[in-house]
C-alpha atoms as a PDB file:
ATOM      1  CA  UNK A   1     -29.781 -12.439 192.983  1.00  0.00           C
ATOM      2  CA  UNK A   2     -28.156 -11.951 189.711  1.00  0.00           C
ATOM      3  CA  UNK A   3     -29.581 -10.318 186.763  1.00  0.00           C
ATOM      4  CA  UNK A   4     -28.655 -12.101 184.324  1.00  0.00           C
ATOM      5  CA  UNK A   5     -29.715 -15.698 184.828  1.00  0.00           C
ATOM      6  CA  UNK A   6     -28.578 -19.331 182.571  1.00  0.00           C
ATOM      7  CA  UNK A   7     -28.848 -22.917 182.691  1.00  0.00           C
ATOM      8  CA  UNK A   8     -28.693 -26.366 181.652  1.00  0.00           C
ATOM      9  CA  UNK A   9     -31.907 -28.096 180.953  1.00  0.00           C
ATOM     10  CA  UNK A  10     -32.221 -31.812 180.549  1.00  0.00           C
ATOM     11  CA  UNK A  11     -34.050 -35.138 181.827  1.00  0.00           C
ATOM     12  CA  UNK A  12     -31.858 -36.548 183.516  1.00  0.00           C
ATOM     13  CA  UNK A  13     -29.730 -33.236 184.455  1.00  0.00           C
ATOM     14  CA  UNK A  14     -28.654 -33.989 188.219  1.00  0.00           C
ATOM     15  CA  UNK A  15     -25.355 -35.487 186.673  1.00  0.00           C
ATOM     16  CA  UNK A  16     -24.671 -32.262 184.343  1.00  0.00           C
ATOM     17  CA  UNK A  17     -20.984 -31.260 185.014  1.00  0.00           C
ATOM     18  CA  UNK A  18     -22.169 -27.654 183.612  1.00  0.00           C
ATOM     19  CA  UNK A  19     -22.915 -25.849 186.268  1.00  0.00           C
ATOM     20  CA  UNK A  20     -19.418 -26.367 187.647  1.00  0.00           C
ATOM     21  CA  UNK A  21     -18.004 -25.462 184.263  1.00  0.00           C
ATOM     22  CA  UNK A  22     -19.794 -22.004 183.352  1.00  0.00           C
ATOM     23  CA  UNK A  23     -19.377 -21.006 187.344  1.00  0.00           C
ATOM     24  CA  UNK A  24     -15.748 -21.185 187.288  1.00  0.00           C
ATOM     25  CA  UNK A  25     -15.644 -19.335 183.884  1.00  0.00           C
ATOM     26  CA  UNK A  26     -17.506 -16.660 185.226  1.00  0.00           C
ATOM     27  CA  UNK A  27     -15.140 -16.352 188.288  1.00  0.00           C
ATOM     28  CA  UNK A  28     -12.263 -15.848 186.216  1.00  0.00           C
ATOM     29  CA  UNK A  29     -14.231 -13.600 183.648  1.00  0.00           C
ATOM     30  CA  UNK A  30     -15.854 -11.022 186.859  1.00  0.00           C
ATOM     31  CA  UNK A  31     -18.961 -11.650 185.480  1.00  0.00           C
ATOM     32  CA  UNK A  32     -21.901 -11.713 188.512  1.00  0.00           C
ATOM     33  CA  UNK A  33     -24.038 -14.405 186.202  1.00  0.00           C
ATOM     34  CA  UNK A  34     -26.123 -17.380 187.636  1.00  0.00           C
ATOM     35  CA  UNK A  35     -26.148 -20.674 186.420  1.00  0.00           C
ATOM     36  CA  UNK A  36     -28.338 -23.150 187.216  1.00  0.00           C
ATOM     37  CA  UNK A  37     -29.803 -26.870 186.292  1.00  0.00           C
ATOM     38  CA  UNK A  38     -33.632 -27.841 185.598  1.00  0.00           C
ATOM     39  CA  UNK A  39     -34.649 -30.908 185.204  1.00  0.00           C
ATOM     40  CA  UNK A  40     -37.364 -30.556 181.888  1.00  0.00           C
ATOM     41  CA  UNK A  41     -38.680 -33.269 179.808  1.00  0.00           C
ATOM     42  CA  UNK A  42     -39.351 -32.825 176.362  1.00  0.00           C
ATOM     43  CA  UNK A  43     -42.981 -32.692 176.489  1.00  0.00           C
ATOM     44  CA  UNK A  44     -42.425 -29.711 179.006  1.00  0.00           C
ATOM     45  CA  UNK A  45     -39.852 -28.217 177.101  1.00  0.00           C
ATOM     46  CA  UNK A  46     -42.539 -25.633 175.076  1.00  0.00           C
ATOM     47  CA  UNK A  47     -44.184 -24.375 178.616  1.00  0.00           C
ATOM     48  CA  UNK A  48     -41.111 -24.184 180.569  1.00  0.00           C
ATOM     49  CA  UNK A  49     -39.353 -21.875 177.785  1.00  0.00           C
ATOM     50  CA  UNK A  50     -42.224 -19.766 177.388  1.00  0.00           C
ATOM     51  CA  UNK A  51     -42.098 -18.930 181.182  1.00  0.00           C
ATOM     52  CA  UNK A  52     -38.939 -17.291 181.102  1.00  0.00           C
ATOM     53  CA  UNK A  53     -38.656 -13.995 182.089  1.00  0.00           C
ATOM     54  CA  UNK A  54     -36.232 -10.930 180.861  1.00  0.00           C
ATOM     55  CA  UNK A  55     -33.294 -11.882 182.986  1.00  0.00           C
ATOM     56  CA  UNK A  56     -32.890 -15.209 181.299  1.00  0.00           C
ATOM     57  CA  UNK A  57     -29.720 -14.820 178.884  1.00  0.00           C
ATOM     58  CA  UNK A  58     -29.526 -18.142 177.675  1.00  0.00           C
ATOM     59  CA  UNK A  59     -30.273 -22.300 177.928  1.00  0.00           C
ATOM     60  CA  UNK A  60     -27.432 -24.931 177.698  1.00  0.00           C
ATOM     61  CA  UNK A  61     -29.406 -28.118 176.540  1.00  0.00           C
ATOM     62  CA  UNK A  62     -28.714 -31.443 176.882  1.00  0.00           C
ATOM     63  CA  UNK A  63     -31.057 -34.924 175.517  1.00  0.00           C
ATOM     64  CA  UNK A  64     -33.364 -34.787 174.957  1.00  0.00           C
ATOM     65  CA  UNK A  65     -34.580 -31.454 174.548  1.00  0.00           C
ATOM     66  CA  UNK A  66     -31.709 -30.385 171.934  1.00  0.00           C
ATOM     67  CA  UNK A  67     -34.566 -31.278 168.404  1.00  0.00           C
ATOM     68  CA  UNK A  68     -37.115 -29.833 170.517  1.00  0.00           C
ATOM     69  CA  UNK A  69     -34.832 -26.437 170.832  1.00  0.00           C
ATOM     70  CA  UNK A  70     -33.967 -26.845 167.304  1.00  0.00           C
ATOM     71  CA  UNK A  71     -37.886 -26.335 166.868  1.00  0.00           C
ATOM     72  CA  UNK A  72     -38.057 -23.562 169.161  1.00  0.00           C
ATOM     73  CA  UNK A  73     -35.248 -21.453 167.622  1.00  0.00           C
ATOM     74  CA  UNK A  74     -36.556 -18.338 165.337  1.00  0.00           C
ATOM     75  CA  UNK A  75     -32.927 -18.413 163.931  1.00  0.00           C
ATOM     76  CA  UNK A  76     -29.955 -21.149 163.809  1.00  0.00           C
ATOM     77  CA  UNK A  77     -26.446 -21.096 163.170  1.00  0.00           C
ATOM     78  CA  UNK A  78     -24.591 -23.605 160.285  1.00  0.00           C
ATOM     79  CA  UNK A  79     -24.092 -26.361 162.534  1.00  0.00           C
ATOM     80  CA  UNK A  80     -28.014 -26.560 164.238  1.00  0.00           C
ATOM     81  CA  UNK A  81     -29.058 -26.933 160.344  1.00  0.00           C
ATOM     82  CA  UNK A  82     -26.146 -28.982 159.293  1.00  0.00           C
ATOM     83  CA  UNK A  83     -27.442 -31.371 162.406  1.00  0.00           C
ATOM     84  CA  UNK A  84     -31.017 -30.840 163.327  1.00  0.00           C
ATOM     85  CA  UNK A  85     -29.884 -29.928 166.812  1.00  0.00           C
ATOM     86  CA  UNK A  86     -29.546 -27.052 169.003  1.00  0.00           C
ATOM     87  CA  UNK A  87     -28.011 -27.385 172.451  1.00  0.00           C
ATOM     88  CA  UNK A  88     -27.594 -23.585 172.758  1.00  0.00           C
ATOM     89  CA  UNK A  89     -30.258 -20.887 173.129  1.00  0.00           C
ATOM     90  CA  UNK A  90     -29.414 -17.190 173.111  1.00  0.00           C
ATOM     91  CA  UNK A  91     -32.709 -15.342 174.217  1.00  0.00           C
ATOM     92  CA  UNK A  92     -33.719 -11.902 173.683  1.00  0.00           C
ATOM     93  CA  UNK A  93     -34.170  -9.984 170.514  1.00  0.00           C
ATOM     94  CA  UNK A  94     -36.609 -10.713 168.010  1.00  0.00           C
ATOM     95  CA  UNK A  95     -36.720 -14.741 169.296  1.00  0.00           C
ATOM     96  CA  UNK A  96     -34.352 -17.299 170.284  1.00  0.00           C
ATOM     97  CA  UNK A  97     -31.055 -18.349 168.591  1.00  0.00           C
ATOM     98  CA  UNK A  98     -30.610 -21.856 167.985  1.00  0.00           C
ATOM     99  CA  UNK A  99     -26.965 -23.239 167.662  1.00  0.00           C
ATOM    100  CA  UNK A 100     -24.490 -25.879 167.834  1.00  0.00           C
ATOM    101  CA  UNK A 101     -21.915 -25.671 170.143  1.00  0.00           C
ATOM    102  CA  UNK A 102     -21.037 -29.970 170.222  1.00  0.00           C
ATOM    103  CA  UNK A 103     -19.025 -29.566 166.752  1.00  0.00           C
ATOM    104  CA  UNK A 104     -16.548 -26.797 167.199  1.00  0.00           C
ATOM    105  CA  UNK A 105     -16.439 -28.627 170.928  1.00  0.00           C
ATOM    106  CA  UNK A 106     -15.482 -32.046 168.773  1.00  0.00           C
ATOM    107  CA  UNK A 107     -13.348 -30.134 166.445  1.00  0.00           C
ATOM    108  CA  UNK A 108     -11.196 -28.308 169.476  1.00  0.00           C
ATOM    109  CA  UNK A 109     -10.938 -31.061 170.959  1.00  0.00           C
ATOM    110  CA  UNK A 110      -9.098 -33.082 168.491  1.00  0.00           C
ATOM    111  CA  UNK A 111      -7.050 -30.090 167.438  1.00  0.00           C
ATOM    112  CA  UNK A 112      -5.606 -29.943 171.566  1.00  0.00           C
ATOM    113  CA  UNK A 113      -4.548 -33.211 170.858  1.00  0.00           C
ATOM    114  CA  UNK A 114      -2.844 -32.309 167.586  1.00  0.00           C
ATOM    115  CA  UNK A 115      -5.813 -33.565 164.866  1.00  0.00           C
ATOM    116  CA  UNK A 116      -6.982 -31.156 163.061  1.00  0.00           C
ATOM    117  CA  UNK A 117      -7.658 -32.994 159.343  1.00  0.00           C
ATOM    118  CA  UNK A 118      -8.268 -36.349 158.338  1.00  0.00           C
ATOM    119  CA  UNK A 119      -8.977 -38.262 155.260  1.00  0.00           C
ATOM    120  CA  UNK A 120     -10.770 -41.352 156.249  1.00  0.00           C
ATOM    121  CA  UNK A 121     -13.011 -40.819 159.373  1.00  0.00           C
ATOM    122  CA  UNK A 122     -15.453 -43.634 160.964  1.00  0.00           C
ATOM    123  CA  UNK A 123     -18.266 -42.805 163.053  1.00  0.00           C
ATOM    124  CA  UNK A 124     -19.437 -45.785 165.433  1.00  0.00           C
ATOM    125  CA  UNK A 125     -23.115 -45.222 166.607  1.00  0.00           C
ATOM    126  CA  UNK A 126     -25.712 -43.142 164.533  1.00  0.00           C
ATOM    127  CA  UNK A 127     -27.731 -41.275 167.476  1.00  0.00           C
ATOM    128  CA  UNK A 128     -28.244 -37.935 167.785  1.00  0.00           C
ATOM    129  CA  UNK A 129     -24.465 -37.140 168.517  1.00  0.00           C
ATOM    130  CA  UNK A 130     -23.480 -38.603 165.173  1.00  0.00           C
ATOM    131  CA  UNK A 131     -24.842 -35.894 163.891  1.00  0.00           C
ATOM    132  CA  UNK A 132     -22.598 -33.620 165.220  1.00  0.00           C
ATOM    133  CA  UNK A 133     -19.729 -35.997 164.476  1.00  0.00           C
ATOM    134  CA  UNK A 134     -20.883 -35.576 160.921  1.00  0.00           C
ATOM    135  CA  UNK A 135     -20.558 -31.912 160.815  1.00  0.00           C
ATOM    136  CA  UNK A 136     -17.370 -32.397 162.622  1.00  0.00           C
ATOM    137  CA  UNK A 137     -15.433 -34.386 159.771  1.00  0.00           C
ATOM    138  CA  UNK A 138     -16.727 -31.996 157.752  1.00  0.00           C
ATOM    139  CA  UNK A 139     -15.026 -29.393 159.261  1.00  0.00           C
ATOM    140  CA  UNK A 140     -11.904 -31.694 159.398  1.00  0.00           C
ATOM    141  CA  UNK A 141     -11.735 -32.071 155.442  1.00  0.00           C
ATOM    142  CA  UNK A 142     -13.073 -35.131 154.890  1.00  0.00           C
ATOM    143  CA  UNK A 143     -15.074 -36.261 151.616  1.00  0.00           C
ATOM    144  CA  UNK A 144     -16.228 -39.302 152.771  1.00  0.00           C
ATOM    145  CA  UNK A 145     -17.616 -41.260 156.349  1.00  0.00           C
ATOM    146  CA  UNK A 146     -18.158 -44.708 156.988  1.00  0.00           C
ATOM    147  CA  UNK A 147     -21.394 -44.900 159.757  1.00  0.00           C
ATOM    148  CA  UNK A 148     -21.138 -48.362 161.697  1.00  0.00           C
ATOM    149  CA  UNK A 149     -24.354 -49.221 163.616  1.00  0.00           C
ATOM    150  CA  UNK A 150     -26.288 -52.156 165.386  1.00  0.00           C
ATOM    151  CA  UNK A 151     -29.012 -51.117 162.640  1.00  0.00           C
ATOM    152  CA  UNK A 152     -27.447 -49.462 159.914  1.00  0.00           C
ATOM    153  CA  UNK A 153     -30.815 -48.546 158.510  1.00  0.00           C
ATOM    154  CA  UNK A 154     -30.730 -45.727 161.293  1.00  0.00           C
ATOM    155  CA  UNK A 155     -28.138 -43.954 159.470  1.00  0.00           C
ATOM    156  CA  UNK A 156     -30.422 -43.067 156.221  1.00  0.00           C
ATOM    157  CA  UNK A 157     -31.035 -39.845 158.069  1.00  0.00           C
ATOM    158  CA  UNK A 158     -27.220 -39.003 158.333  1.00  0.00           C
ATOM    159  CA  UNK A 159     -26.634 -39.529 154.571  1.00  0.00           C
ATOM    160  CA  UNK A 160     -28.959 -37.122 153.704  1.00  0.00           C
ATOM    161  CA  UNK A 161     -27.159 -34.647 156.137  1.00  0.00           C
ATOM    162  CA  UNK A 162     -23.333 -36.150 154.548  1.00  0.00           C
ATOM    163  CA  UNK A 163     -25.094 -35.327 151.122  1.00  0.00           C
ATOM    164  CA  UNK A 164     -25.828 -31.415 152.244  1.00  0.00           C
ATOM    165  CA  UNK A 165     -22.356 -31.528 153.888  1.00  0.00           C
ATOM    166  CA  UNK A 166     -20.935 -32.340 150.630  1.00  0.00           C
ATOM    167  CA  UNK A 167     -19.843 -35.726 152.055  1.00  0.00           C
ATOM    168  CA  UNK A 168     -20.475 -39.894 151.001  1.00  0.00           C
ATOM    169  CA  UNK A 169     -21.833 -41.352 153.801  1.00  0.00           C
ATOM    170  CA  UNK A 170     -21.725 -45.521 153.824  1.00  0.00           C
ATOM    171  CA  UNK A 171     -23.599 -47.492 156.650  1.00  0.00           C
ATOM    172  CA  UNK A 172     -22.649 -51.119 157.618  1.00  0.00           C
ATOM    173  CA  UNK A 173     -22.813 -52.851 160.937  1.00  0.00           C
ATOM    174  CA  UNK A 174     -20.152 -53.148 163.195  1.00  0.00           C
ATOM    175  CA  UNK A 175     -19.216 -56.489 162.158  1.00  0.00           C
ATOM    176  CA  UNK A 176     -18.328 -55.917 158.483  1.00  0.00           C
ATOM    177  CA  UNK A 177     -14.427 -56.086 157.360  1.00  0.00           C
ATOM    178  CA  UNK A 178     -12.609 -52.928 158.632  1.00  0.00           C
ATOM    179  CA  UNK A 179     -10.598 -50.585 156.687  1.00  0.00           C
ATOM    180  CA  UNK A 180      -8.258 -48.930 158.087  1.00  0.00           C
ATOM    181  CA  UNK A 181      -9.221 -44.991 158.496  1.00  0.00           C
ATOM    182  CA  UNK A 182      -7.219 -41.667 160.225  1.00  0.00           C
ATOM    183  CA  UNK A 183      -9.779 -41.202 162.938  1.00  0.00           C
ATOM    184  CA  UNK A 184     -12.634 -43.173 164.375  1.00  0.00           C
ATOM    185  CA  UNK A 185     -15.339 -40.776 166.313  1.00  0.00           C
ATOM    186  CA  UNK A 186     -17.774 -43.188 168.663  1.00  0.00           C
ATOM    187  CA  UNK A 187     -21.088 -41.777 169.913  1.00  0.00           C
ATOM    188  CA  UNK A 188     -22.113 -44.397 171.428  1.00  0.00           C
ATOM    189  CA  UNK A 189     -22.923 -44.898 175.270  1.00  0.00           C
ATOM    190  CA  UNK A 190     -20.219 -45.419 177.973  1.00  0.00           C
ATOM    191  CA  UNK A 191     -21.218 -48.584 178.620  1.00  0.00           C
ATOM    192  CA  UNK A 192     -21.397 -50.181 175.217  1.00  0.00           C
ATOM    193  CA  UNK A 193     -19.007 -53.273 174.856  1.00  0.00           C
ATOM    194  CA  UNK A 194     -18.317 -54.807 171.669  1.00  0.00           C
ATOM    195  CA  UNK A 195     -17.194 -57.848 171.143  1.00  0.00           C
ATOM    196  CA  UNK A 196     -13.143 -58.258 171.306  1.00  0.00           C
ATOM    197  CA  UNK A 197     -13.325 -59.919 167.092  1.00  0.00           C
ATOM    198  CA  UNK A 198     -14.994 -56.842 166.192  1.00  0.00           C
ATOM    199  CA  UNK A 199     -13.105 -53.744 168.400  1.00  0.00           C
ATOM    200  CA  UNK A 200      -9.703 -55.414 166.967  1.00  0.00           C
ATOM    201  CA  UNK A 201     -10.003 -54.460 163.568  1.00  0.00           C
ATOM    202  CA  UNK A 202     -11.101 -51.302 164.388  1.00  0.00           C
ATOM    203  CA  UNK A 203      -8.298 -50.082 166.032  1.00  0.00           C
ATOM    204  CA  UNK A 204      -6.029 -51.718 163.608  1.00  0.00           C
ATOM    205  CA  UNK A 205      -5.374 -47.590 162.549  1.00  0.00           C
ATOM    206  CA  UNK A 206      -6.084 -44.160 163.459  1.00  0.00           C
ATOM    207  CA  UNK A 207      -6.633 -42.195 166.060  1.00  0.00           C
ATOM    208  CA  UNK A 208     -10.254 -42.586 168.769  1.00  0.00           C
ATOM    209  CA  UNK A 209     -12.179 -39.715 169.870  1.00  0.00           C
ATOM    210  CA  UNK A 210     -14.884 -41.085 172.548  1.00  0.00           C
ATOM    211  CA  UNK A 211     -17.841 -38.819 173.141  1.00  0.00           C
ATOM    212  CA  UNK A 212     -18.054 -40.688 176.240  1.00  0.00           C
ATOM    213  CA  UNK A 213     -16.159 -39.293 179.191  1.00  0.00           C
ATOM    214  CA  UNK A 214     -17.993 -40.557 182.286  1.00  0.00           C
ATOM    215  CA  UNK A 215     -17.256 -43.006 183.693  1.00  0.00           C
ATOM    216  CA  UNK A 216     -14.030 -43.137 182.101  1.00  0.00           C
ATOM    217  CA  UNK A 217     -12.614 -44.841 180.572  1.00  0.00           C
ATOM    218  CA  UNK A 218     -15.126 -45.969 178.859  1.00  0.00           C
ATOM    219  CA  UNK A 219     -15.864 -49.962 177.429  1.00  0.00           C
ATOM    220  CA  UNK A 220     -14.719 -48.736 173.927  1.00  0.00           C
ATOM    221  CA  UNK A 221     -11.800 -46.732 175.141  1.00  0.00           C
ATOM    222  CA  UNK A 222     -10.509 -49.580 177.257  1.00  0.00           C
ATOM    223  CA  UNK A 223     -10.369 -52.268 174.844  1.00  0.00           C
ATOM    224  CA  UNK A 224      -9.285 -50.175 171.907  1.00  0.00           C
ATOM    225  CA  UNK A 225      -5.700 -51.137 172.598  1.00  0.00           C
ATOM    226  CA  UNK A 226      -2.456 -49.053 172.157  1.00  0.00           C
ATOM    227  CA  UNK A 227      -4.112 -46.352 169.717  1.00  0.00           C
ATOM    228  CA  UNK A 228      -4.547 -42.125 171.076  1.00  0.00           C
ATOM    229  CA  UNK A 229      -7.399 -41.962 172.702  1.00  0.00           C
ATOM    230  CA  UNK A 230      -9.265 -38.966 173.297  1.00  0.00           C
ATOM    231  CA  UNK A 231     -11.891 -38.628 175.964  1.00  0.00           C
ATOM    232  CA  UNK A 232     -15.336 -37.249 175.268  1.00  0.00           C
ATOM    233  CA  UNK A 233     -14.554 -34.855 178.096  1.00  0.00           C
ATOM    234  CA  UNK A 234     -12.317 -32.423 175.655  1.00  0.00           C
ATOM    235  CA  UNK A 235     -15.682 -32.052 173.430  1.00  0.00           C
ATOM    236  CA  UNK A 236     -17.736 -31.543 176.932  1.00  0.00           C
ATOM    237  CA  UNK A 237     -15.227 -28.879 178.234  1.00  0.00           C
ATOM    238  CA  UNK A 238     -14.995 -26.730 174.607  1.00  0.00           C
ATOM    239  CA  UNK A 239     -18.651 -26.817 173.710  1.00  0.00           C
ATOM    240  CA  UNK A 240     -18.795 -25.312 177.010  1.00  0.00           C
ATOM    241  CA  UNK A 241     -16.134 -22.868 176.012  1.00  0.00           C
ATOM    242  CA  UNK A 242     -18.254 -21.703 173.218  1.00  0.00           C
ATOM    243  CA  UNK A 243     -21.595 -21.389 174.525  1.00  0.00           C
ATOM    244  CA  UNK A 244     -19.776 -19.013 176.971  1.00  0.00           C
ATOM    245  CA  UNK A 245     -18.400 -17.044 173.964  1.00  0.00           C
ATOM    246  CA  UNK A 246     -22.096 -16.614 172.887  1.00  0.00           C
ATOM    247  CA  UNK A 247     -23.422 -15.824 176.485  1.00  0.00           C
ATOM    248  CA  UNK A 248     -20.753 -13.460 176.168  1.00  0.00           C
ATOM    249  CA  UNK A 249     -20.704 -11.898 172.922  1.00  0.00           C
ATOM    250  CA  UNK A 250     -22.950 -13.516 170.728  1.00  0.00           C
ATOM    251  CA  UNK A 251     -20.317 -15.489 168.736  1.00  0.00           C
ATOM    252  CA  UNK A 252     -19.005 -18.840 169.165  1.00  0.00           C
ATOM    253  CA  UNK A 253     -15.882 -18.535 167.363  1.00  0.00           C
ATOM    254  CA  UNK A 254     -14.653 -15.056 169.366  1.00  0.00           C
ATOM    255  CA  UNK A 255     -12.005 -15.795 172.100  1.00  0.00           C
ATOM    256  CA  UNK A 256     -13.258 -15.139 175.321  1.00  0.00           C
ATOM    257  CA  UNK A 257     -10.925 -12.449 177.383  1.00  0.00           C
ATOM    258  CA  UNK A 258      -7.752 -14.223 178.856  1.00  0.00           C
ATOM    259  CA  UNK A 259      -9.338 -17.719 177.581  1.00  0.00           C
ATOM    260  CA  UNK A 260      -6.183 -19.821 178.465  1.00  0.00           C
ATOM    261  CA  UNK A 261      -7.085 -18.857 182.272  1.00  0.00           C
ATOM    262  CA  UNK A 262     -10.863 -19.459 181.938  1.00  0.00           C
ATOM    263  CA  UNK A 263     -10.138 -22.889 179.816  1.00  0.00           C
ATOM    264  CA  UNK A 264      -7.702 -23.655 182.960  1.00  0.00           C
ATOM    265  CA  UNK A 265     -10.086 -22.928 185.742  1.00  0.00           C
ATOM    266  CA  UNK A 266     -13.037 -24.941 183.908  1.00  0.00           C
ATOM    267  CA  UNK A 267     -10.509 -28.348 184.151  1.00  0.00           C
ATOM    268  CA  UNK A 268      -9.542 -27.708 187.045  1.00  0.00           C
ATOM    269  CA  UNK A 269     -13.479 -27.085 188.369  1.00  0.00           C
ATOM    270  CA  UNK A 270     -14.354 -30.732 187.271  1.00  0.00           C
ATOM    271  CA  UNK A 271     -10.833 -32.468 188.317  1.00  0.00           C
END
C-alpha cells in the first residue's frame, strides 16, 4: 500500500469522477499516491477526519461537507474566506488547510475557452456554488453581478460576500426583464428547466459557463440557443488540476511538472 494516501469525501460520492482524475495525474507525474472515495455525511464529517492517520496527505470534498471543512480548517486560503467553503484539505503541520480550488477551476476554465474578463456577469442560482461564481467574477474584473434566483431572498448572503469582494450584487428572480451581460455563470442543477419566455432573454448576449457537466448537456445548456457554451466539466477538470498542485507542493497557483501532459491524461481518463 502506498504511503501517502487521498480522497474524495462526499454523500453521495459513488458518482465522483475524481478518483479517475487524480489517478491518471499521478501516472503521468511517477508519483506512487492512493486515491480513494468515502462516502461521509456531514454529521460524520468531525469523527471521520479526526480518524485519520499520518499517511493521509489530503481530502478532496464535495456537498455537502465543503462548510463543514471550512469549519474544520485551522487556516484558509483567499477564496475559502471569500466563499465560506473549502473543498480542499491539506493535512499535516500545525492543523489542516482549508482552500478553494472551484474558483481558479471556474476562472481556467473560461480562460481555455478564451474569457478571461468581463464587465457584466449574471449568476443564475444562489447555492453554495454561487459562491464560488462570486469570487470568480471577481477575479474576472467585474464591479458588479446580477444574482437571479427562484427566491431571491437567498442571495442576501452573497451580497454581503460581493460587498467584501468589492462588488454590487443585485438579486431578482428569473423572470424579471433581462439585460444583456458578457457572461452568464449558472449553478444550478443539471436538470433544471426554465421556461422557454424566460431562457430567451437570457441568452439574448454573452457567453454561458454551466457548472453542470453531467449529464450533458444539460436543460440550460440545451435551450440556451446559438451562444458559447462552456461545460461545467472545464471547472471539474482544473479544480482538480489545482488541488493536485497543493497535494504536490502546497500551492495552487504553481504549475505542476509537464502539466500540458498531466491536463491531457486527466481528459482523456474521463472521455
Amino acid at each position: 500500500m502506498s504511503s501517502t494516501r487521498l480522497a474524495v469525501w462526499g454523500d453521495p460520492i459513488s458518482h465522483s469522477k475524481s478518483p479517475q482524475l487524480h489517478a491518471a495525474a499521478y501516472g503521468v507525474l511517477g508519483l506512487d499516491w492512493e486515491y480513494g472515495r468515502r462516502q461521509v455525511p456531514e454529521d460524520g464529517f468531525t469523527e471521520a477526519l479526526s480518524s485519520l492517520d499520518g499517511s493521509w496527505r489530503g481530502l478532496s470534498l464535495t456537498m455537502p461537507l465543503k462548510e463543514a471543512a471550512y469549519r474544520a480548517a485551522a487556516h484558509r486560503d483567499r477564496h475559502a474566506e471569500a466563499t465560506g467553503a473549502v473543498n480542499t484539505l491539506l493535512l499535516g503541520g500545525d492543523g489542516p488547510r482549508g482552500c478553494n480550488t472551484d474558483v481558479g477551476g471556474i476562472v481556467d476554465a473560461l480562460a481555455e475557452r478564451g474569457v478571461r474578463e468581463a464587465a457584466r456577469v449574471r449568476i443564475l442560482g444562489a447555492g453554495a456554488t454561487a459562491a464560488s461564481a462570486l469570487a470568480a467574477a471577481a477575479e474576472l474584473g467585474v464591479t458588479s453581478v446580477e444574482v437571479r434566483a427562484r427566491r431571491p431572498e437567498r442571495a442576501a448572503g452573497l451580497r454581503a460576500r460581493g460587498e467584501r469582494l468589492g462588488l454590487a450584487v443585485t438579486a431578482t428572480v428569473f423572470e424579471a426583464p433581462a439585460g444583456e451581460v458578457d457572461l452568464t455563470i449558472a449553478t444550478l442543477p443539471s436538470g433544471t428547466e426554465l421556461p422557454a419566455d424566460v431562457v430567451e432573454p437570457l441568452a439574448a448576449g454573452g457567453v454561458l459557463f454551466d457548472a453542470a457537466y453531467a449529464p450533458w448537456p444539460s436543460a440550460l445548456a440545451a435551450s440556451w440557443g446559438d451562444g458559447e457554451i462552456v461545460s461545467g466539466f472545464g471547472m471539474l477538470l482544473h479544480q482538480a488540476v489545482r488541488q493536485i498542485r497543493l497535494f504536490l507542493a502546497g500551492d495552487q497557483e504553481q504549475p505542476l511538472p509537464d502539466e500540458a501532459a498531466v491536463v491531457a491524461a486527466m481528459r482523456a481518463a474521463v472521455a
